[in-house]
C-alpha atoms as a PDB file:
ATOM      1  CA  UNK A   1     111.043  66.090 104.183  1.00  0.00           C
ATOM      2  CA  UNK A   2     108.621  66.263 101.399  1.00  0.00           C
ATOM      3  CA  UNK A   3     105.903  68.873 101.677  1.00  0.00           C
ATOM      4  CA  UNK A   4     102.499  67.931 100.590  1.00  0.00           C
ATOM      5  CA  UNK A   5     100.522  70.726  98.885  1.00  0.00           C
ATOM      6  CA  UNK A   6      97.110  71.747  99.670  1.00  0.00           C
ATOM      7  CA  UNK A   7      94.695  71.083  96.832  1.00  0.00           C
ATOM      8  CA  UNK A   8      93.560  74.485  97.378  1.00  0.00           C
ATOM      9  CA  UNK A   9      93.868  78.429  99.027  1.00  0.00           C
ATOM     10  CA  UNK A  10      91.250  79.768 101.351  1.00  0.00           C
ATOM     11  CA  UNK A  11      90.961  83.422 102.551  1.00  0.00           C
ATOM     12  CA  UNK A  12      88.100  85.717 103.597  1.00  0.00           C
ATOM     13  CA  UNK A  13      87.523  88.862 104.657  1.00  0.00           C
ATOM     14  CA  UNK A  14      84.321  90.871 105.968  1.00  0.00           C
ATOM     15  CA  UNK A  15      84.248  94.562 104.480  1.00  0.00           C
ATOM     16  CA  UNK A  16      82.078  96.725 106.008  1.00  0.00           C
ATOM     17  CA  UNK A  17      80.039  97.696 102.642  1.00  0.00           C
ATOM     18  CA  UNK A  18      77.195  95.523 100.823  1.00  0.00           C
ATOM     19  CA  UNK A  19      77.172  92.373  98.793  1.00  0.00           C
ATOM     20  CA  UNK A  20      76.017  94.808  95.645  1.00  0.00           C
ATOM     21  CA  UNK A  21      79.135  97.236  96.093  1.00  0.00           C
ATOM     22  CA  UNK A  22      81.633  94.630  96.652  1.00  0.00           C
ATOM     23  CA  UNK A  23      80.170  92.758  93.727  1.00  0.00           C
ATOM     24  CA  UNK A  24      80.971  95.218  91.357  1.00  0.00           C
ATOM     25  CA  UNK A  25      84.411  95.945  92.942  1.00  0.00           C
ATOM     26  CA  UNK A  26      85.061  92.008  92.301  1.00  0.00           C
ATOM     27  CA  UNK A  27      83.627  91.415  88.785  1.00  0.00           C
ATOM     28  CA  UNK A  28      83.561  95.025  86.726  1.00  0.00           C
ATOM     29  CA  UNK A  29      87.190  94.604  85.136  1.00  0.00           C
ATOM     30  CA  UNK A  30      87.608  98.365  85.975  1.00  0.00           C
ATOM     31  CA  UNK A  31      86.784  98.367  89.108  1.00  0.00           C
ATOM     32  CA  UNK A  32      89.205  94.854  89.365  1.00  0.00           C
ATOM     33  CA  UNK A  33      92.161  97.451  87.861  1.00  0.00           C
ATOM     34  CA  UNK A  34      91.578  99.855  91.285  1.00  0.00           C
ATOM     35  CA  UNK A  35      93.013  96.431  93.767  1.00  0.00           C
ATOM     36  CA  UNK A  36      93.576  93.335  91.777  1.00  0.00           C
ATOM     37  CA  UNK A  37      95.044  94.029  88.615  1.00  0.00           C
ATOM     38  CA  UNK A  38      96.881  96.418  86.148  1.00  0.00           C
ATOM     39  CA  UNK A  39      94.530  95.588  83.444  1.00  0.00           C
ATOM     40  CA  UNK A  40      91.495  92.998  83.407  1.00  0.00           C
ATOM     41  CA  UNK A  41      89.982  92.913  80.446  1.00  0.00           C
ATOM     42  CA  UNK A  42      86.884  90.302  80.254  1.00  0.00           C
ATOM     43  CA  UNK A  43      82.986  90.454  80.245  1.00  0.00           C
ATOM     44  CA  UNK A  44      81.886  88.750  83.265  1.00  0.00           C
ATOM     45  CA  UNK A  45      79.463  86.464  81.902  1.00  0.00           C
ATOM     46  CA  UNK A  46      79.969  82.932  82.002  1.00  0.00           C
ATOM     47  CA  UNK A  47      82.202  81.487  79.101  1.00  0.00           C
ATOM     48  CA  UNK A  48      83.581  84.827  78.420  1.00  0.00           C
ATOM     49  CA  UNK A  49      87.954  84.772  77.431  1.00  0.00           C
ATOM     50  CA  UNK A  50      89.830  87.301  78.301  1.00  0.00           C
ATOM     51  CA  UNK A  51      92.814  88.702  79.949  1.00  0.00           C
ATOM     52  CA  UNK A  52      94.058  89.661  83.642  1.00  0.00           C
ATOM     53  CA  UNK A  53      97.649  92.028  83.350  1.00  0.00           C
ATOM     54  CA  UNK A  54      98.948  91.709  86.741  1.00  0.00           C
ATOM     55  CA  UNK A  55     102.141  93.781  85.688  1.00  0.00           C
ATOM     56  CA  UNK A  56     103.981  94.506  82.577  1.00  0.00           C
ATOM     57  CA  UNK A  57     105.657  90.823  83.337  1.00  0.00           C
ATOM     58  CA  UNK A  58     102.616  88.991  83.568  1.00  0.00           C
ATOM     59  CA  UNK A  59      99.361  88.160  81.786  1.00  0.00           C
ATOM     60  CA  UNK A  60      97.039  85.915  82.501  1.00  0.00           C
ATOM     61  CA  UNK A  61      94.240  84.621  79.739  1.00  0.00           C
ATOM     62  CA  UNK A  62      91.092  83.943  81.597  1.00  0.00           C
ATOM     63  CA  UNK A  63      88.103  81.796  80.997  1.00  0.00           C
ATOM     64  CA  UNK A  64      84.691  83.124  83.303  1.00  0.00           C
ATOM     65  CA  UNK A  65      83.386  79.971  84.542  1.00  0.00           C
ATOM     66  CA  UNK A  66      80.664  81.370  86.949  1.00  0.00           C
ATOM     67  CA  UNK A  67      78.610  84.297  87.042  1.00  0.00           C
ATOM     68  CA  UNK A  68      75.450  84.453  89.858  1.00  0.00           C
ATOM     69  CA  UNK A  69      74.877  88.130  91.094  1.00  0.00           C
ATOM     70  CA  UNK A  70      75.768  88.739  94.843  1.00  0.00           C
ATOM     71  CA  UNK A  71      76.381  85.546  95.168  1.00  0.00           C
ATOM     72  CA  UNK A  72      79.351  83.716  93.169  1.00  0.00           C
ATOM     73  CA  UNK A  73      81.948  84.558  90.746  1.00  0.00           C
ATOM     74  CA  UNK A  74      84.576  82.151  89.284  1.00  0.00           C
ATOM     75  CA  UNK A  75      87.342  82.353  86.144  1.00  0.00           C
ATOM     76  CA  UNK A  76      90.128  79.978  85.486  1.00  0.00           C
ATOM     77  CA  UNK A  77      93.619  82.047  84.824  1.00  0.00           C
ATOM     78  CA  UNK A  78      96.028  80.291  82.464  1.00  0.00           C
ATOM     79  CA  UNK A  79      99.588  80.670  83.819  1.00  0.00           C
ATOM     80  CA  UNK A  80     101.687  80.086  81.034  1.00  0.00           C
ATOM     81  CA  UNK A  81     101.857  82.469  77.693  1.00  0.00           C
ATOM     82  CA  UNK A  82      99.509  82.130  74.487  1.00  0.00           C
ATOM     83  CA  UNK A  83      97.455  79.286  76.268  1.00  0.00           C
ATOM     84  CA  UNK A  84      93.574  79.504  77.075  1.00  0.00           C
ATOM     85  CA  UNK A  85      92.558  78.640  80.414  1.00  0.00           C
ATOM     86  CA  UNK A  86      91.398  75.346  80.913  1.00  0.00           C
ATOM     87  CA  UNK A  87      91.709  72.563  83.761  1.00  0.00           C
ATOM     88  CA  UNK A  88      94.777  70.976  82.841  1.00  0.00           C
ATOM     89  CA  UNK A  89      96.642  74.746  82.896  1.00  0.00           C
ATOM     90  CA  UNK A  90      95.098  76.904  85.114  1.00  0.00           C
ATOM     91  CA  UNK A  91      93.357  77.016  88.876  1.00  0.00           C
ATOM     92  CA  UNK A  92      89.815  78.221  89.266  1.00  0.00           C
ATOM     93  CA  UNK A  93      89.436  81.603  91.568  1.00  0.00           C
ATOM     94  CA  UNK A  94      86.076  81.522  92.915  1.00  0.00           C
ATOM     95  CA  UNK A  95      84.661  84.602  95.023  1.00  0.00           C
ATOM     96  CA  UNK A  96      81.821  83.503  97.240  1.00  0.00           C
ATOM     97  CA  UNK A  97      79.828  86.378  98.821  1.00  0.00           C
ATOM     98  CA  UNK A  98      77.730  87.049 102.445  1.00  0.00           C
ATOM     99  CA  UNK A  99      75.772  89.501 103.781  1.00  0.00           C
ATOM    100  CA  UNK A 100      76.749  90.274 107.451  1.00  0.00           C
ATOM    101  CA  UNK A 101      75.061  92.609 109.490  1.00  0.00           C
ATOM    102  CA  UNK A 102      75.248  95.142 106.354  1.00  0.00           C
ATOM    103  CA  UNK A 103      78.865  94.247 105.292  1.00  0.00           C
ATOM    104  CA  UNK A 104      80.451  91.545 103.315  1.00  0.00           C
ATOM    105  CA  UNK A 105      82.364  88.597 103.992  1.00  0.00           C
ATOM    106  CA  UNK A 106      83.664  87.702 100.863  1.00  0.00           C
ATOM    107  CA  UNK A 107      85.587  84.502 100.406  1.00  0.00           C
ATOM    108  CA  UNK A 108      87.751  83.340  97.817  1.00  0.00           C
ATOM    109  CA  UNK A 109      89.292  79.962  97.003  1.00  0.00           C
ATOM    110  CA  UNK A 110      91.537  79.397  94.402  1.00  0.00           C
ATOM    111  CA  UNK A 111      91.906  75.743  93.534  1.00  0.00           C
ATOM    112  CA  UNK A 112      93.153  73.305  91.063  1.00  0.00           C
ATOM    113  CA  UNK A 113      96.554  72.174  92.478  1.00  0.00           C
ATOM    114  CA  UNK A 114      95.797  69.032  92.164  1.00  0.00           C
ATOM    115  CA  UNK A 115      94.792  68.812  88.377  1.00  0.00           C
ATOM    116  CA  UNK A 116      96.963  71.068  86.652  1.00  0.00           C
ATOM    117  CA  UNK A 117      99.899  69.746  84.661  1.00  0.00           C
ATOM    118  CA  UNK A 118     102.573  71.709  86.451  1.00  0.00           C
ATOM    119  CA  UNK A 119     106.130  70.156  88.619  1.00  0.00           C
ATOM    120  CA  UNK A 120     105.422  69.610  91.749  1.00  0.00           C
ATOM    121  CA  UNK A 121     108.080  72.814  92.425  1.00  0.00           C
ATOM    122  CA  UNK A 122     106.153  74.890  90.140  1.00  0.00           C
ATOM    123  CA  UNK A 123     102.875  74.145  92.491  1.00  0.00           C
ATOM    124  CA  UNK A 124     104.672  75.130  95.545  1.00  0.00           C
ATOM    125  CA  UNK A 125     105.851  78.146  94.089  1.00  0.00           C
ATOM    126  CA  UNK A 126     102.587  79.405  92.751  1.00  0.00           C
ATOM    127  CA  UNK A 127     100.701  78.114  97.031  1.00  0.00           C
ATOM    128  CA  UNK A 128     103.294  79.834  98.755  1.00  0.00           C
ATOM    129  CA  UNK A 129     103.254  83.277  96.421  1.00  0.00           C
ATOM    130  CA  UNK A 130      99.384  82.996  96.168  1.00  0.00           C
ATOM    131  CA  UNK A 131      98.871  81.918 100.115  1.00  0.00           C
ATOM    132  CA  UNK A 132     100.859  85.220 100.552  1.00  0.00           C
ATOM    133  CA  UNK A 133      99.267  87.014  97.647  1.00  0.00           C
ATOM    134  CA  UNK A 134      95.257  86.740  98.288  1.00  0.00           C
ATOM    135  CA  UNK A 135      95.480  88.183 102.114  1.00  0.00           C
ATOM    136  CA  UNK A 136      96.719  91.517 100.746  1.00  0.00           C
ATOM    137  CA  UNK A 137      95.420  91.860  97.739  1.00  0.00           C
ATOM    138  CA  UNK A 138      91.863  91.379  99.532  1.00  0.00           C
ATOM    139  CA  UNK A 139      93.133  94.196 102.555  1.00  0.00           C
ATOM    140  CA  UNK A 140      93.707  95.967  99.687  1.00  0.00           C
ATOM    141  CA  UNK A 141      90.264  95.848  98.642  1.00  0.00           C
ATOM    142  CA  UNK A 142      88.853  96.300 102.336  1.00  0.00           C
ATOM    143  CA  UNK A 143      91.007  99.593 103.005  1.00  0.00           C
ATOM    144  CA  UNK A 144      89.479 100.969  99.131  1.00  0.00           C
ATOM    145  CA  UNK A 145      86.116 100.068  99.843  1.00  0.00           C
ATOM    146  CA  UNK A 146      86.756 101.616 103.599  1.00  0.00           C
ATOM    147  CA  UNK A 147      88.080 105.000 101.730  1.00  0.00           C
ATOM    148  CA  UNK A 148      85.026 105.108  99.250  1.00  0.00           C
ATOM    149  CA  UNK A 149      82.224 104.412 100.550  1.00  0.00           C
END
């Protein structure tokens, strides 16, 4: 049986702190370092290159495609060494946020399966590690934000 794979990943998450903490949490490449990453390095303004170390293994080279305050934030991450992000290589990770009743439900989708230039077992790969991924990377963030604020 062939599986057919989503064009895209959806999670959210509502963290009981407000749009302008979890906003910084999600775009200030330090802050990124405390539940993403090892190591982002990248201005978040839009068309800005730079680099997501998600362990001594792997590096990604991001492009910032999207930058609207409180509201949106989107890069592209290249998954394949010495190559810039771009549509043909990479998947877009876009971070929507919501106020809630003075929390956050923040949203991200990462997308692109259906344009990148990858085998169709390299695609299944990346869904199933990143449909697994994204759920605890974002607990992660909840449980940090919980313990901070």
């Amino acid at each position: 049986m062939i599986r057919v794979i989503p064009t895209q990943i959806e999670k959210e998450i509502l963290i009981d702190a407000p749009v302008d903490v979890v906003w910084r949490m999600v775009t200030e490449p330090d802050q990124m370092d405390r539940w993403l990453s090892e190591r982002a390095d990248f201005a978040p303004s839009p068309g800005a290159s730079g680099s997501i170390r998600m362990s001594a293994r792997t590096t990604y080279n991001i492009e910032v495609e999207a930058v609207e305050p409180n509201r949106r934030f989107a890069f592209r991450w290249a998954h394949r060494d010495n190559e810039n992000a771009d549509q043909g290589n990479s998947m877009l990770v876009e971070f929507t946020f919501h106020p809630e009743a003075g929390s956050t439900r923040l949203r991200v989708v990462e997308s692109g399966f259906d344009t990148v230039d990858w085998s169709e077992e390299a695609k299944r790969t990346y869904f199933d590690g990143h449909t697994n991924g994204w759920p605890r990377l974002l607990n992660r963030l909840r449980e940090l934000m919980a313990a901070t604020t």
